[in-house]
Protein backbone atom coordinates (compact mmCIF):
# COMPACT_ATOMS: atom_id res chain seq x y z
CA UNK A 1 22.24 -57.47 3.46
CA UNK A 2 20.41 -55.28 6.31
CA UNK A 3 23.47 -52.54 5.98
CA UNK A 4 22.59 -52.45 2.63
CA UNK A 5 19.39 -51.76 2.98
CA UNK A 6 20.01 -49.06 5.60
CA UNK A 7 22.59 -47.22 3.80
CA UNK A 8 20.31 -47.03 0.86
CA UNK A 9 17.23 -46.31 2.54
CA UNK A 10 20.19 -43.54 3.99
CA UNK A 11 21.21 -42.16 0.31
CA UNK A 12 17.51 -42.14 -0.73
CA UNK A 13 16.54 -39.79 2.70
CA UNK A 14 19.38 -37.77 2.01
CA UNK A 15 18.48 -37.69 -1.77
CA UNK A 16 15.02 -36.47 -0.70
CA UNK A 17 16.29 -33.37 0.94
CA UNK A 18 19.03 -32.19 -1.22
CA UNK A 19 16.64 -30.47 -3.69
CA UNK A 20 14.79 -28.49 -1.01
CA UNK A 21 18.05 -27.62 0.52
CA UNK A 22 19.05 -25.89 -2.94
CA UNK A 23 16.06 -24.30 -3.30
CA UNK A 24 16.56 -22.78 0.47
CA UNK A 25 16.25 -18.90 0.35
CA UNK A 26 20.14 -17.32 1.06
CA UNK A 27 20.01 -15.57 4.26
CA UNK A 28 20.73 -12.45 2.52
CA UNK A 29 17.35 -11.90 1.28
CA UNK A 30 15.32 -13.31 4.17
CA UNK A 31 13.78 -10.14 6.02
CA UNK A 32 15.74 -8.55 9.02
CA UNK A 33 13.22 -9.25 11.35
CA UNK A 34 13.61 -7.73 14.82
CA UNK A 35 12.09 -8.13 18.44
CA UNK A 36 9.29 -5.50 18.79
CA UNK A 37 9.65 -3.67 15.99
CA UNK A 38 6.89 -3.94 13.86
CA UNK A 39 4.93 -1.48 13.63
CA UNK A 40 1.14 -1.27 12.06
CA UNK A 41 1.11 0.36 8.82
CA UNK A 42 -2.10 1.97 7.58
CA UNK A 43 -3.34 0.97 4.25
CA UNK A 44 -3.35 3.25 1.60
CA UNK A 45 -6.51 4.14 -0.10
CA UNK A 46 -7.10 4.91 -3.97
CA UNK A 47 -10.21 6.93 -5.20
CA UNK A 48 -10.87 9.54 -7.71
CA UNK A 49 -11.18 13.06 -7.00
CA UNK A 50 -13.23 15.45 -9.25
CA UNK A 51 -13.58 18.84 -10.09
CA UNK A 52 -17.37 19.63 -10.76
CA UNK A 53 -17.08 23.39 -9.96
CA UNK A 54 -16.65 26.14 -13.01
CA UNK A 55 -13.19 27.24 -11.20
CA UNK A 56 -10.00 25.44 -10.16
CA UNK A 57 -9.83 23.89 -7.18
CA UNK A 58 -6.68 22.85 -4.93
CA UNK A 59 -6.82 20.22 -2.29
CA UNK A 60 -4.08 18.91 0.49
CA UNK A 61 -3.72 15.55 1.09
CA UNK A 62 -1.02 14.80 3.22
CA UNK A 63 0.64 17.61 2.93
CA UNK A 64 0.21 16.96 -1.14
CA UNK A 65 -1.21 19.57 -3.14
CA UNK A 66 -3.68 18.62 -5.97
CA UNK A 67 -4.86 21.48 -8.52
CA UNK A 68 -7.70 20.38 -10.45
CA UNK A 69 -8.93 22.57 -13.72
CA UNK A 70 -12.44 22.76 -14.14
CA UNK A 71 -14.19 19.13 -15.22
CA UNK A 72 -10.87 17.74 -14.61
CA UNK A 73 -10.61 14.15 -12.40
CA UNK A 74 -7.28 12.89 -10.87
CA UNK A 75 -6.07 9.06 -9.15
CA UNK A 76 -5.25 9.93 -5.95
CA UNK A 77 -3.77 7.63 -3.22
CA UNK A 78 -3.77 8.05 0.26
CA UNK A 79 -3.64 6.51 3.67
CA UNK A 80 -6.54 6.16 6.07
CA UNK A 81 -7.27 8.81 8.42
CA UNK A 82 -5.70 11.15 6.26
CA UNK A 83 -7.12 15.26 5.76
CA UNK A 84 -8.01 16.70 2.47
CA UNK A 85 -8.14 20.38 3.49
CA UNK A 86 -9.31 22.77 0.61
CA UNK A 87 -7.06 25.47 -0.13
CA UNK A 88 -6.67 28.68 -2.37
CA UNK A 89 -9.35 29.57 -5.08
CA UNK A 90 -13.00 28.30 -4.25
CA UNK A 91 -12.48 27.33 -0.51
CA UNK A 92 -12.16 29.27 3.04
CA UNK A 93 -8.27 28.27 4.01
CA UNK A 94 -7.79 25.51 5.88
CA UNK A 95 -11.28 23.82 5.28
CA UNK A 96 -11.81 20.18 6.16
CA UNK A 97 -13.60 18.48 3.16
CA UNK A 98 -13.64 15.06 3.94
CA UNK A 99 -11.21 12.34 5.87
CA UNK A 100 -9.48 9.73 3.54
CA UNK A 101 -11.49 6.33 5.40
CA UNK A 102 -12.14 2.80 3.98
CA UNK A 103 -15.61 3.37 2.50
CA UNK A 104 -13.87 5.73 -0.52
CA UNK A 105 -11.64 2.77 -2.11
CA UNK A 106 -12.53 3.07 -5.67
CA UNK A 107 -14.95 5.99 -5.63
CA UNK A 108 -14.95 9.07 -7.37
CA UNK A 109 -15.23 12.27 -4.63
CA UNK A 110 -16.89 15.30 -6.08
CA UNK A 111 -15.71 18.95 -5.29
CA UNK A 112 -18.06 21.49 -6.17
């Protein structure tokens, strides 16, 4: 009677942890996770950029170039720390307008 009782108190363990074993993630699609690799990653900012002035006006953003048309706004996505430098029409070449940081997420950045 006591093997009995153990082997069923066995099949009901092992009944226990068949469903999380099929529900187990294949090791193909775990991540390849090495030693000392990780690197940070900067987030990535979005904000609006907008056009106020009566001319166009192009911007660089990580090595990106945005033309906006006069009264025209744009989504723009970028990571922290990064330049907007003001280039062509409307600008000196090469100006520094503002530095992408955390404080623009969902604003709206004027260029007059």
């Amino acid at each position: 009677m006591l093997r009995m009782i153990r082997s069923l108190i066995f099949l009901v363990a092992i009944g226990a942890m068949v469903p999380m074993a099929t529900h187990a993630a294949p090791m193909s699609t775990l991540p390849n996770v090495q030693a000392g690799s990780a690197q940070p990653r900067k987030g990535s900012i979005q904000f609006v950029l907008i056009n106020k002035a009566e001319s166009s006006r192009t911007v660089t953003i990580q090595g990106q170039s945005y033309t906006l048309a006069p009264h025209q706004s744009m989504t723009i996505s970028a990571s922290i720390g990064a330049q907007a430098i003001g280039t062509g029409d409307g600008y000196e070449n090469g100006k520094l307008l503002f530095t992408v940081d955390k404080l623009l997420k969902g604003t709206t950045v004027a260029l007059n």
